[in-house]
C-alpha atoms as a PDB file:
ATOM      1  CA  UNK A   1     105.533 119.733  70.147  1.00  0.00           C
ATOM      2  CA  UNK A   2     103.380 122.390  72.601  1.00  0.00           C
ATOM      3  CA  UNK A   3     104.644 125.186  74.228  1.00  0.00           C
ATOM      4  CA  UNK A   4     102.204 127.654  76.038  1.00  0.00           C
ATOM      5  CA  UNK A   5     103.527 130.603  77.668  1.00  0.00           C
ATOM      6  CA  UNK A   6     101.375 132.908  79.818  1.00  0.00           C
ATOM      7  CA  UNK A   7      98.117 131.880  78.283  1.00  0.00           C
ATOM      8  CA  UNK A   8      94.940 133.638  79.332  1.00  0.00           C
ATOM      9  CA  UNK A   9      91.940 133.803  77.613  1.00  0.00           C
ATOM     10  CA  UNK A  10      88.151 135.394  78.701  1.00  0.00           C
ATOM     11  CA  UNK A  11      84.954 134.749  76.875  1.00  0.00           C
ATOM     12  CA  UNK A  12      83.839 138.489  75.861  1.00  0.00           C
ATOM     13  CA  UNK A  13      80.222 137.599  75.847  1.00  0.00           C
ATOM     14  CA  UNK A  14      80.111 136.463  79.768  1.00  0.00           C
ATOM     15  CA  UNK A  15      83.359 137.906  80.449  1.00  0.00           C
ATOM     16  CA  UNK A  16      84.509 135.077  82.130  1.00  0.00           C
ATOM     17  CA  UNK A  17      88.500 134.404  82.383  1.00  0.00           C
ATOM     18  CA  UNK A  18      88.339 130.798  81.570  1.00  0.00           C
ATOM     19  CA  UNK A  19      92.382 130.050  81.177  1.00  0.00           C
ATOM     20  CA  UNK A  20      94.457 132.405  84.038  1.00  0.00           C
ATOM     21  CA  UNK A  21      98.325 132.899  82.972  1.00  0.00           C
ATOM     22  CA  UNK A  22      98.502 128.971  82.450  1.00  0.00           C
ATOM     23  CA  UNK A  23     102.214 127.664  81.028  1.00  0.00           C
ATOM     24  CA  UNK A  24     103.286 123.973  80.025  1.00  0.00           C
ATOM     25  CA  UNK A  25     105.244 122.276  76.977  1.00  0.00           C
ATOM     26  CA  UNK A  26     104.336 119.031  75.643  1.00  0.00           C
ATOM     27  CA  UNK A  27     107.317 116.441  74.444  1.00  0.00           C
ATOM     28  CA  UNK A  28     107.214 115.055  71.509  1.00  0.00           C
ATOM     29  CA  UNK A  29     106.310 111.090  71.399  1.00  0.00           C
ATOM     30  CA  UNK A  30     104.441 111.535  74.817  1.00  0.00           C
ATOM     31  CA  UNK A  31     100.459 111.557  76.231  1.00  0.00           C
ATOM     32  CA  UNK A  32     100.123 114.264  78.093  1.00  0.00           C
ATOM     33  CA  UNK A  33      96.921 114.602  80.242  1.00  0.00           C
ATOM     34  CA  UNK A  34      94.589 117.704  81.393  1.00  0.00           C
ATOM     35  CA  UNK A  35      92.899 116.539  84.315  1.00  0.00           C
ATOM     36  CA  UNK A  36      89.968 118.353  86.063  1.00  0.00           C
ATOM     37  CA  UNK A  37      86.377 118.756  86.701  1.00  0.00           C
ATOM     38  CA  UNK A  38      83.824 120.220  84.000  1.00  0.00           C
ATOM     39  CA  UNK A  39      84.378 123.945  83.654  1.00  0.00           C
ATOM     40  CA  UNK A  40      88.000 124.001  84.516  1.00  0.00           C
ATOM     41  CA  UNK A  41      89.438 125.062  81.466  1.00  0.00           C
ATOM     42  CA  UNK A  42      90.563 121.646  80.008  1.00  0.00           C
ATOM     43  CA  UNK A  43      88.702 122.007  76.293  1.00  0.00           C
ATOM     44  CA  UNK A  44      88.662 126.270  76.423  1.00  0.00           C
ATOM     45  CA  UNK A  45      92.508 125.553  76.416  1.00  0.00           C
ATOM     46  CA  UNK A  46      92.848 122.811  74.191  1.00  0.00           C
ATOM     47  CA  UNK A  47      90.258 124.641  71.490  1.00  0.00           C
ATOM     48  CA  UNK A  48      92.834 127.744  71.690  1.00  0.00           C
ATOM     49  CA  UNK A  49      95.416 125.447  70.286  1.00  0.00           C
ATOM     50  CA  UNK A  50      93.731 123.807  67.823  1.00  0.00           C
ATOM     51  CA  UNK A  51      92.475 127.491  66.444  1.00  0.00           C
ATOM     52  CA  UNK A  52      88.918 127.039  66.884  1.00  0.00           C
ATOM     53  CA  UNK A  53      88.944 130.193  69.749  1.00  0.00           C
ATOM     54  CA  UNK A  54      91.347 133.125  68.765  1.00  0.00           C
ATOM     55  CA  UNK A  55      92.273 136.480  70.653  1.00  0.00           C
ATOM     56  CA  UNK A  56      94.267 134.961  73.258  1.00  0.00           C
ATOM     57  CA  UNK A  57      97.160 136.450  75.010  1.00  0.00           C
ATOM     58  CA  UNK A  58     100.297 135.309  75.627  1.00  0.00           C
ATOM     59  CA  UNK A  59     102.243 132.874  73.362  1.00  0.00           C
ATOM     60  CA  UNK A  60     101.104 128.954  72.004  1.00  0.00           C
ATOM     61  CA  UNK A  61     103.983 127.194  69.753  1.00  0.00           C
ATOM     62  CA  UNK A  62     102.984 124.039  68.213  1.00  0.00           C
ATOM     63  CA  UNK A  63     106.051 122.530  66.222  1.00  0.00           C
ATOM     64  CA  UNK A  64     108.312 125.384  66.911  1.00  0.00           C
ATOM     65  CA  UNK A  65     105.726 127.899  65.264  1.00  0.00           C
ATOM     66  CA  UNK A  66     102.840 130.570  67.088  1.00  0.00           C
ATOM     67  CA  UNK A  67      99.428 129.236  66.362  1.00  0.00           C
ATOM     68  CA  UNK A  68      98.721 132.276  64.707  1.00  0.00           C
ATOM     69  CA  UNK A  69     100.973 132.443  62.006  1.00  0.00           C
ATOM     70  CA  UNK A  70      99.882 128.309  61.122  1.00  0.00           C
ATOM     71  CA  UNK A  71      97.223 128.651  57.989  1.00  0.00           C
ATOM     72  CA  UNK A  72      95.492 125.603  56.703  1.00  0.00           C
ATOM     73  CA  UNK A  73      98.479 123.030  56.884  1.00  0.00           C
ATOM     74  CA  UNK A  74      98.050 123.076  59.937  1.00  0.00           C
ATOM     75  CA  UNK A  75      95.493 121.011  59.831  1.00  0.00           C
ATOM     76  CA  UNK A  76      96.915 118.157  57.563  1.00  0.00           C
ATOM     77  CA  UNK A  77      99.240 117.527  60.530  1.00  0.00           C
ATOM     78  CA  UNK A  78      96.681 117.472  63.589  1.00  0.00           C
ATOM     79  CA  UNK A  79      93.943 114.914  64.555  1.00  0.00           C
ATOM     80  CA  UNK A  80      90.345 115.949  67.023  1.00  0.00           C
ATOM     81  CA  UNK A  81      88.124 114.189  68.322  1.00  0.00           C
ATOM     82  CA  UNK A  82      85.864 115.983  70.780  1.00  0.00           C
ATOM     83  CA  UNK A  83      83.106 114.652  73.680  1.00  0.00           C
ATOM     84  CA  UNK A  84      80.309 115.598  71.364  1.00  0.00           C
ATOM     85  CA  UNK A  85      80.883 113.811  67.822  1.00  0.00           C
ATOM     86  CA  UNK A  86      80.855 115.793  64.821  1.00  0.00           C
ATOM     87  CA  UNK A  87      79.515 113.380  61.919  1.00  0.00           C
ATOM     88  CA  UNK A  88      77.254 113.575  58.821  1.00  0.00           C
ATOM     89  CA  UNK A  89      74.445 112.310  59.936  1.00  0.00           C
ATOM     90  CA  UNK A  90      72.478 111.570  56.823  1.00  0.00           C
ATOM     91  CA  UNK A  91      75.430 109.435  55.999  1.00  0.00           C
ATOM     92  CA  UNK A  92      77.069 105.787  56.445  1.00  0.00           C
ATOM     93  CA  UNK A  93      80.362 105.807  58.822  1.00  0.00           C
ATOM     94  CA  UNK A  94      82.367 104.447  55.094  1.00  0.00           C
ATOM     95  CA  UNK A  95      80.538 107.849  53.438  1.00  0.00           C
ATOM     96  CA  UNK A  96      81.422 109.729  56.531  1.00  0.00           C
ATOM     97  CA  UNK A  97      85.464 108.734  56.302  1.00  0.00           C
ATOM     98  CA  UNK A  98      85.637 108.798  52.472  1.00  0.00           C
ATOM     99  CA  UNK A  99      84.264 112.494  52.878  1.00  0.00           C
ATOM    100  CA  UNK A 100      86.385 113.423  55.128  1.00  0.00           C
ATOM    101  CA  UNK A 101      89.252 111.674  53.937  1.00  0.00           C
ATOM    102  CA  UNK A 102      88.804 113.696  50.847  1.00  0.00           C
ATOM    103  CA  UNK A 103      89.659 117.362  52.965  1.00  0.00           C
ATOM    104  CA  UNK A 104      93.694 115.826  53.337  1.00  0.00           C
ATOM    105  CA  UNK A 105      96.388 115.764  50.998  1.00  0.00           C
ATOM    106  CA  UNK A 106      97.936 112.811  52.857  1.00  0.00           C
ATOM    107  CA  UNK A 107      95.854 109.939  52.033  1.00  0.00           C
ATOM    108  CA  UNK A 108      93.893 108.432  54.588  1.00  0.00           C
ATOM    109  CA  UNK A 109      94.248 104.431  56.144  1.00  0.00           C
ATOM    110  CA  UNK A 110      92.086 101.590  54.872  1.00  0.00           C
ATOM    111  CA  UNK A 111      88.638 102.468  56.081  1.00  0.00           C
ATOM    112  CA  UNK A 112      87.132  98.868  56.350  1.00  0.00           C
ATOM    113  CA  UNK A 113      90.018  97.788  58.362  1.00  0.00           C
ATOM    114  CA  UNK A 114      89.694 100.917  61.012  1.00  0.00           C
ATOM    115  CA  UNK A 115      86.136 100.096  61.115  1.00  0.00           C
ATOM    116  CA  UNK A 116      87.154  96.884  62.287  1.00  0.00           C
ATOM    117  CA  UNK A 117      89.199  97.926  64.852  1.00  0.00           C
ATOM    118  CA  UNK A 118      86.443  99.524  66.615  1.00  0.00           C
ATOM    119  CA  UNK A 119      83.614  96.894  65.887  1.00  0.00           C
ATOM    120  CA  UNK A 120      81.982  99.204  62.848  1.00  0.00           C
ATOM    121  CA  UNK A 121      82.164  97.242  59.686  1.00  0.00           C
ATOM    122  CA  UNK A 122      78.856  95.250  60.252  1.00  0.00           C
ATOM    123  CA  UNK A 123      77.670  98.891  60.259  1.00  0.00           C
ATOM    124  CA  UNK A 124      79.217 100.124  57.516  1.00  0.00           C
ATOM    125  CA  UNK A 125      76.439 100.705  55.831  1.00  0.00           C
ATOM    126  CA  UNK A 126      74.014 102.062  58.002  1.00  0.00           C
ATOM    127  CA  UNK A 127      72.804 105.691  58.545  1.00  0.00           C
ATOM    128  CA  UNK A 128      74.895 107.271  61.169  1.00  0.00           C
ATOM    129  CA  UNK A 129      71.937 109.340  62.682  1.00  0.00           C
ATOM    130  CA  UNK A 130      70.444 105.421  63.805  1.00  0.00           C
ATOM    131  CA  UNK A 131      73.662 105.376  65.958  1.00  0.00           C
ATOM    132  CA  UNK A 132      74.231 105.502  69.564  1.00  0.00           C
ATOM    133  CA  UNK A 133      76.600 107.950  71.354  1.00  0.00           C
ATOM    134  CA  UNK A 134      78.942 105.352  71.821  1.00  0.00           C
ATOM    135  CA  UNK A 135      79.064 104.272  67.939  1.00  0.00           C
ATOM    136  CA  UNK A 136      79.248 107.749  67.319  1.00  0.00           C
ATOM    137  CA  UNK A 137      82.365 108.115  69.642  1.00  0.00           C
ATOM    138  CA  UNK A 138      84.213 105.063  68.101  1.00  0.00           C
ATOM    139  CA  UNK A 139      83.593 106.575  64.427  1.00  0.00           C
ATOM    140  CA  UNK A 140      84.442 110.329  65.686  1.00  0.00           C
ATOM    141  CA  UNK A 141      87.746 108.601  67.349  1.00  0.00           C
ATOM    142  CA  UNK A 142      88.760 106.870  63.799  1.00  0.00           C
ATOM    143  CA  UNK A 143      87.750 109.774  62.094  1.00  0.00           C
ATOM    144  CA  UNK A 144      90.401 111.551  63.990  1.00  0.00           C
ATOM    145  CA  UNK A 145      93.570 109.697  63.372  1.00  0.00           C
ATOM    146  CA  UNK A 146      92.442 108.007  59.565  1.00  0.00           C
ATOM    147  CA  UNK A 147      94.821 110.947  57.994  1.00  0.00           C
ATOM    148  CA  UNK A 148      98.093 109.626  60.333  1.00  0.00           C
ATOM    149  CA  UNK A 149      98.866 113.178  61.668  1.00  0.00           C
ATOM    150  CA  UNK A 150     101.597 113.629  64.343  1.00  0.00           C
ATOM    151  CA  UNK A 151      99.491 115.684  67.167  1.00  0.00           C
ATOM    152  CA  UNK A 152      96.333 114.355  68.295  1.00  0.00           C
ATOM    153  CA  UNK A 153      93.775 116.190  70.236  1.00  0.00           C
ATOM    154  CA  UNK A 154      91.343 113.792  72.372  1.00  0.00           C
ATOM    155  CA  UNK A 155      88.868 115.307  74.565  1.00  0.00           C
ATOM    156  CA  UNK A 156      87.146 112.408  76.936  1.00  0.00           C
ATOM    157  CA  UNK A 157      87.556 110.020  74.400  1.00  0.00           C
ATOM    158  CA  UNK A 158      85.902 106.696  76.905  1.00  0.00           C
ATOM    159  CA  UNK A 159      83.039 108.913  77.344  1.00  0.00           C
ATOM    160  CA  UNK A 160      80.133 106.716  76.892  1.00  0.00           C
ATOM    161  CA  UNK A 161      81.699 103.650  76.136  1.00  0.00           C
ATOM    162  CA  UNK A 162      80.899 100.226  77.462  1.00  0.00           C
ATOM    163  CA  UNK A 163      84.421  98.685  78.975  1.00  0.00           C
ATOM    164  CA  UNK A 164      84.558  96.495  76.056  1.00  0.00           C
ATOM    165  CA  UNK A 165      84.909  99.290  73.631  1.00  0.00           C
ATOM    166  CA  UNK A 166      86.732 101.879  76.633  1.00  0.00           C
ATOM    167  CA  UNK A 167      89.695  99.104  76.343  1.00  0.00           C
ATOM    168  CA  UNK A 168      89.904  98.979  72.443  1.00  0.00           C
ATOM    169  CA  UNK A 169      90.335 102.865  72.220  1.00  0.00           C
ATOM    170  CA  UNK A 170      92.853 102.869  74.992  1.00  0.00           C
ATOM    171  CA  UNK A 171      94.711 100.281  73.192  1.00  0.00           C
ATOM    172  CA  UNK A 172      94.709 102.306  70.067  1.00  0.00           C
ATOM    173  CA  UNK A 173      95.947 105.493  71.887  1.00  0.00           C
ATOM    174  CA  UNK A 174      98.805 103.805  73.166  1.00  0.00           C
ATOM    175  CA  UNK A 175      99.453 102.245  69.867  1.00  0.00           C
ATOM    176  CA  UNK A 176      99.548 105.659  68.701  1.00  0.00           C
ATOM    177  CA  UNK A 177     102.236 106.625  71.191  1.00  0.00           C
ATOM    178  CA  UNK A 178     104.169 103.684  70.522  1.00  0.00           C
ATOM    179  CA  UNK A 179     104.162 105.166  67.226  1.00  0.00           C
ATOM    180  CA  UNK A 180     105.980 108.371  68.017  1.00  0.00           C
ATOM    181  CA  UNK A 181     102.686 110.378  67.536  1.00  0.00           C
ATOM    182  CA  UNK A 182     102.409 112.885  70.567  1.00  0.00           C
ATOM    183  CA  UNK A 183      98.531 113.141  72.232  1.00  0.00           C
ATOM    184  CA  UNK A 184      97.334 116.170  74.255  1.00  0.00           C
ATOM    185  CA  UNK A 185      94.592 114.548  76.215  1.00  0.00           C
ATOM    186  CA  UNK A 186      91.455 116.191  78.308  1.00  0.00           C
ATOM    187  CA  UNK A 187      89.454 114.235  80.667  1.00  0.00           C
ATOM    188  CA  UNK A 188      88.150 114.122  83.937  1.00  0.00           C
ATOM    189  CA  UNK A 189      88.111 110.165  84.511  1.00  0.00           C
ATOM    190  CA  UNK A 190      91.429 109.848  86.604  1.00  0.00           C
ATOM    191  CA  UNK A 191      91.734 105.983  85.739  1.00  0.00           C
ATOM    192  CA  UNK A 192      91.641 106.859  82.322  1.00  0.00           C
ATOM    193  CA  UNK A 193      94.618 109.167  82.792  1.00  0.00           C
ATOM    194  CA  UNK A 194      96.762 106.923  85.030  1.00  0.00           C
ATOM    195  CA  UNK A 195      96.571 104.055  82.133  1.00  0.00           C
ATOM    196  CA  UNK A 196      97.207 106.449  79.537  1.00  0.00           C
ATOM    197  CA  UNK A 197      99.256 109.528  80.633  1.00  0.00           C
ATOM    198  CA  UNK A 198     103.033 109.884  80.888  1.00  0.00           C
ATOM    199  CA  UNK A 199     102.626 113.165  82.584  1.00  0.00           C
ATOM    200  CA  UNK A 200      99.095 114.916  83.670  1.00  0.00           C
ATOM    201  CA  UNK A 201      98.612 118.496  84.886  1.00  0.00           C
ATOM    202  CA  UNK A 202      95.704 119.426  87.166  1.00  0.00           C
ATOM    203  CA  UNK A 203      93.152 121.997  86.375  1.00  0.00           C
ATOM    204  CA  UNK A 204      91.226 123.829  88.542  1.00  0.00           C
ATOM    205  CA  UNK A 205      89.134 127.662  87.332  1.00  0.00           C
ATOM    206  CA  UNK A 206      91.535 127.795  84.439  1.00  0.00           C
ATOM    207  CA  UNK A 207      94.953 127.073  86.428  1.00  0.00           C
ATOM    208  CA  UNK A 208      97.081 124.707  86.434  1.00  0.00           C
ATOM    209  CA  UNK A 209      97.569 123.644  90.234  1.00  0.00           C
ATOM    210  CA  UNK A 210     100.830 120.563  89.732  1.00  0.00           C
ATOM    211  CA  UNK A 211     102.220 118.792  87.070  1.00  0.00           C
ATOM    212  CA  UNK A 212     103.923 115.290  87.341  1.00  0.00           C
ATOM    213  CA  UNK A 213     104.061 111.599  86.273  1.00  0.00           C
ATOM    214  CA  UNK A 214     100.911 109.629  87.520  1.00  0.00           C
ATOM    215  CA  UNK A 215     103.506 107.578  89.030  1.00  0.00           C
ATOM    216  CA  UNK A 216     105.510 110.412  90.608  1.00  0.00           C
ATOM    217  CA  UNK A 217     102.393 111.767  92.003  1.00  0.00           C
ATOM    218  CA  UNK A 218     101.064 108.836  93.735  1.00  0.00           C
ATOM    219  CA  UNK A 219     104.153 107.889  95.539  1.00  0.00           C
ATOM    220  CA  UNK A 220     104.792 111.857  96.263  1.00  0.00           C
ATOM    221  CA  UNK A 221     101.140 112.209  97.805  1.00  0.00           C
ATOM    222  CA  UNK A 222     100.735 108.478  98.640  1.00  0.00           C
ATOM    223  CA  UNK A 223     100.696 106.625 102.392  1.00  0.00           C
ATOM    224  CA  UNK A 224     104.246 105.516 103.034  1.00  0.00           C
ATOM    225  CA  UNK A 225     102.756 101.826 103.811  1.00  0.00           C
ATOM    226  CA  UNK A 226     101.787  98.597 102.791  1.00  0.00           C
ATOM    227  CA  UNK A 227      99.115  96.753 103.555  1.00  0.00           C
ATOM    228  CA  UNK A 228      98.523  92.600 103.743  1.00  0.00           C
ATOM    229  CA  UNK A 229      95.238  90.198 104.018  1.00  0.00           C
ATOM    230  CA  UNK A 230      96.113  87.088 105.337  1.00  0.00           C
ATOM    231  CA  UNK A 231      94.309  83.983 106.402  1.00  0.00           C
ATOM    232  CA  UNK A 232      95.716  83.155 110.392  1.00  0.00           C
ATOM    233  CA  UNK A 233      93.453  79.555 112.029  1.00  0.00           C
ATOM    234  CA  UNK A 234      90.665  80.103 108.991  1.00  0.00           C
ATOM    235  CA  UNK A 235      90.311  84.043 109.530  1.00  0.00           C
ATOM    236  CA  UNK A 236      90.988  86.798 107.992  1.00  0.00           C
ATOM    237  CA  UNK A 237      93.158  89.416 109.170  1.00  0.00           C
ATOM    238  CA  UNK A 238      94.648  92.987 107.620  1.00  0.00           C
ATOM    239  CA  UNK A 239      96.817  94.997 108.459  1.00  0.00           C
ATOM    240  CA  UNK A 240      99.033  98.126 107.798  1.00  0.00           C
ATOM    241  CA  UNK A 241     103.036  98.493 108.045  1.00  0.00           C
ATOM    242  CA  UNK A 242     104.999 101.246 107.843  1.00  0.00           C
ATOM    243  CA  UNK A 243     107.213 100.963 104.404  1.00  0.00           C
ATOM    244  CA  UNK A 244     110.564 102.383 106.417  1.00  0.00           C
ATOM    245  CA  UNK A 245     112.734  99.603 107.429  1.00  0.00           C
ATOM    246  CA  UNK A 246     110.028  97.020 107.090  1.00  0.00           C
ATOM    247  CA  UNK A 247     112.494  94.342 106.201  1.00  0.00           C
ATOM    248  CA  UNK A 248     113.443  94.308 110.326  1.00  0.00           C
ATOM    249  CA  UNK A 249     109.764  94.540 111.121  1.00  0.00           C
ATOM    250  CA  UNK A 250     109.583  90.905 112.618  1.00  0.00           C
ATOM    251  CA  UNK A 251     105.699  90.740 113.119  1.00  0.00           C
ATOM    252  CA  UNK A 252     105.440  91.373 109.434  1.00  0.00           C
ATOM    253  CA  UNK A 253     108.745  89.126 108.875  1.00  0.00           C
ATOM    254  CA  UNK A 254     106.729  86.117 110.906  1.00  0.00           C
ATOM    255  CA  UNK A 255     102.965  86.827 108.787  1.00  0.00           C
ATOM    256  CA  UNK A 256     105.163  86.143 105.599  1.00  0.00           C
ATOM    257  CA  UNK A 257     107.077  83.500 106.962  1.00  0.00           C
ATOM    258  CA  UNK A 258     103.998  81.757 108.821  1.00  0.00           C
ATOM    259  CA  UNK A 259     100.732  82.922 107.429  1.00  0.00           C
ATOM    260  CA  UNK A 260      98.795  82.201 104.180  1.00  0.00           C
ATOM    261  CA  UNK A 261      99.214  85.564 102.133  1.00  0.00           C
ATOM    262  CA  UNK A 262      95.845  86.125 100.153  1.00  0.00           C
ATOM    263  CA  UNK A 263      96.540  90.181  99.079  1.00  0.00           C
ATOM    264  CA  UNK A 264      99.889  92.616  99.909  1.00  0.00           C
ATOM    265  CA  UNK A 265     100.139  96.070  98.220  1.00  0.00           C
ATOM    266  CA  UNK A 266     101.462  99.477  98.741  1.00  0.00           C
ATOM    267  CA  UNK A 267      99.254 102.331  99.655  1.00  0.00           C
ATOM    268  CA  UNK A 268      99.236 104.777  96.554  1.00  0.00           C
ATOM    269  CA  UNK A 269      96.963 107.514  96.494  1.00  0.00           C
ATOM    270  CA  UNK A 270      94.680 107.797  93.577  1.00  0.00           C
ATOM    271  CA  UNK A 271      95.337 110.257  91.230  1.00  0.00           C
ATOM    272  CA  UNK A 272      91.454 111.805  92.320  1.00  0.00           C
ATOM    273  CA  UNK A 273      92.331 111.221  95.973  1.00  0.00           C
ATOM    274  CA  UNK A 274      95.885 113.616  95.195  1.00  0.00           C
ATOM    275  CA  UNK A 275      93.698 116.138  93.236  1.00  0.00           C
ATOM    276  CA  UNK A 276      91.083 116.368  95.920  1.00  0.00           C
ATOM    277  CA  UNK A 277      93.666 116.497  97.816  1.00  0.00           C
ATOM    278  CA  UNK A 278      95.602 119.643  96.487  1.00  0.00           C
ATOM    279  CA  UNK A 279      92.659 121.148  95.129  1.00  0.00           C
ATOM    280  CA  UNK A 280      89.677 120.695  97.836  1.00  0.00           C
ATOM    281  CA  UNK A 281      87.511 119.880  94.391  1.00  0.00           C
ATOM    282  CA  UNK A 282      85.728 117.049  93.146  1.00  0.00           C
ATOM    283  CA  UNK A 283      86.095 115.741  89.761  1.00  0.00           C
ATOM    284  CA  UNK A 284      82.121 115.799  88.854  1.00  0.00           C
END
C-alpha cells in the first residue's frame, strides 16, 4: 500500500532536515505504527504522504503510484485524522459530517449510527465550538473513516481521551483492520501501539532506528526469565528463573508443585523500555 524509498525532507524556512534517507513499505490489510517522541519526524513524514508538504526527495508509492503524479482521487481513497481536530466550529457534529460527506463521490456511512459509536448522538445537535478536546477527537476520528476509504492516516488518535472512550476508538481501528483497510499510525504512547500495531518502526531525529513486530521486539530485547509470587506459611515470596531448561529447575518444579501460585509471567520488555533502550531517548 506504502512504499518510501530514500525519503528526506528539510523545512526551508528553519532549514531543519526533519526526515534523513528514511525507507519502509506498508502491507496491505495491516496497522503499521511510527513510534517516537515529539519532534522525531512521525507527522513531517506522514504529512509528505498524504500531500499536505511537497518538495521531497526520494520516492513515496502509495497503491503502486508516486505521490506526485496522484491528483484529487487521491483523496476519495484516504482517511486523516490528526492530534489537533479540524472541524467547523460554528456547526453541529451531524452539519459537520453532512458537509463533509458532501466533498466524496463515494457516499458516506449513516451518520447517527457513527455518532453512536463514539457516544455523540445526544450531541448531535449542539455547536461543536461548546466541545471538549476529547469530543472533538471522537468526531475528527469518525469524520475520518465516514467515506470507507482503504488507507487511513491516524496521528495520536487516544490523545485526550478518557479510557472509556481510548477503548471504543481502539476497538474501531481494529475493526477497521479486520476489514482489510490498511492504517499508517503515529503516536508516541507505546501501549497504544503494542494493542494496535502489527509491526512498529522507531523514530528518532527523522530516522528510523528498528523495525519489527511488538511481539518480536519484546522477546528479542526482553529478559530471558520468568518470574512467580507465591504465598509459602502466609507470606509472600517472588522470585526470578531463568527461562532455559526451567522444566528441570526443581526449586521452581517444588513452588508449583507445593506452593499457592498467586502471579507467574515472563519478563518482556516494554516496547518504551526497548526504545529507550536502542535509542538512549525518552518518549516525552
Amino acid at each position: 500500500m506504502i512504499e518510501i524509498g530514500n525519503l528526506e525532507f528539510t523545512y526551508q524556512n528553519t532549514q531543519k532536515t526533519a526526515v534523513k534517507d528514511m525507507s519502509f513499505k506498508v502491507k496491505e490489510g495491516e496497522v503499521y505504527g511510527f513510534l517516537g517522541p515529539s519532534g522525531a519526524g512521525k507527522t513531517t513524514t506522514q504529512r509528505l504522504i498524504i500531500g499536505l508538504l511537497r518538495n521531497y526527495t526520494g520516492s513515496i508509492k502509495i497503491f503502486g503510484k508516486e505521490r506526485s503524479s496522484w491528483g484529487k482521487e487521491f483523496y476519495e481513497q484516504i482517511g486523516v485524522a490528526f492530534d489537533f481536530p479540524n472541524l467547523y466550529l460554528k456547526l453541529t457534529p451531524e452539519e459537520n459530517l453532512k458537509l463533509i460527506g458532501a466533498y466524496y463521490k463515494n457516499g458516506i456511512s449513516d451518520i447517527p449510527a457513527m455518532l453512536d459509536r463514539v457516544g455523540l448522538l445526544p450531541d448531535r445537535n449542539t455547536r461543536v465550538e461548546s466541545f471538549s478536546k476529547g469530543m472533538k477527537m471522537r468526531l475528527n476520528f469518525i469524520r475520518s473513516i465516514m467515506h470507507n476509504p482503504k488507507l487511513m492516516f491516524f496521528d495520536e488518535p487516544t490523545s485526550g481521551l478518557d479510557p472509556v472512550n481510548a477503548h471504543i476508538i481502539k476497538e474501531i481501528i481494529l475493526e477497521q483492520k479486520a476489514a482489510g483497510k490498511t492504517i499508517f499510525l503515529t503516536t508516541h504512547n507505546m501501549t497504544v501501539a503494542e494493542q494496535l500495531c502489527d509491526r512498529v518502526s522507531f523514530i528518532v531525529d527523522g530516522k528510523i532506528v528498528v523495525t519489527g513486530s511488538p511481539a518480536n521486539l519484546m522477546i528479542e530485547h526482553g529478559k530471558r526469565r520468568l518470574n512467580i509470587n507465591y504465598i509459602k506459611e502466609n507470606a509472600e515470596y517472588s522470585e526470578e528463573f531463568d527461562l532455559n531448561q526451567i522444566g528441570e529447575n526443581e526449586h521452581f518444579l517444588n513452588i508449583i508443585k507445593n506452593e499457592e501460585i498467586r502471579t507467574i509471567h515472563t519478563c518482556e520488555a516494554t516496547l518504551e523500555d526497548i526504545f529507550i533502550k536502542l535509542t538512549g531517548k525518552n518518549l516525552q
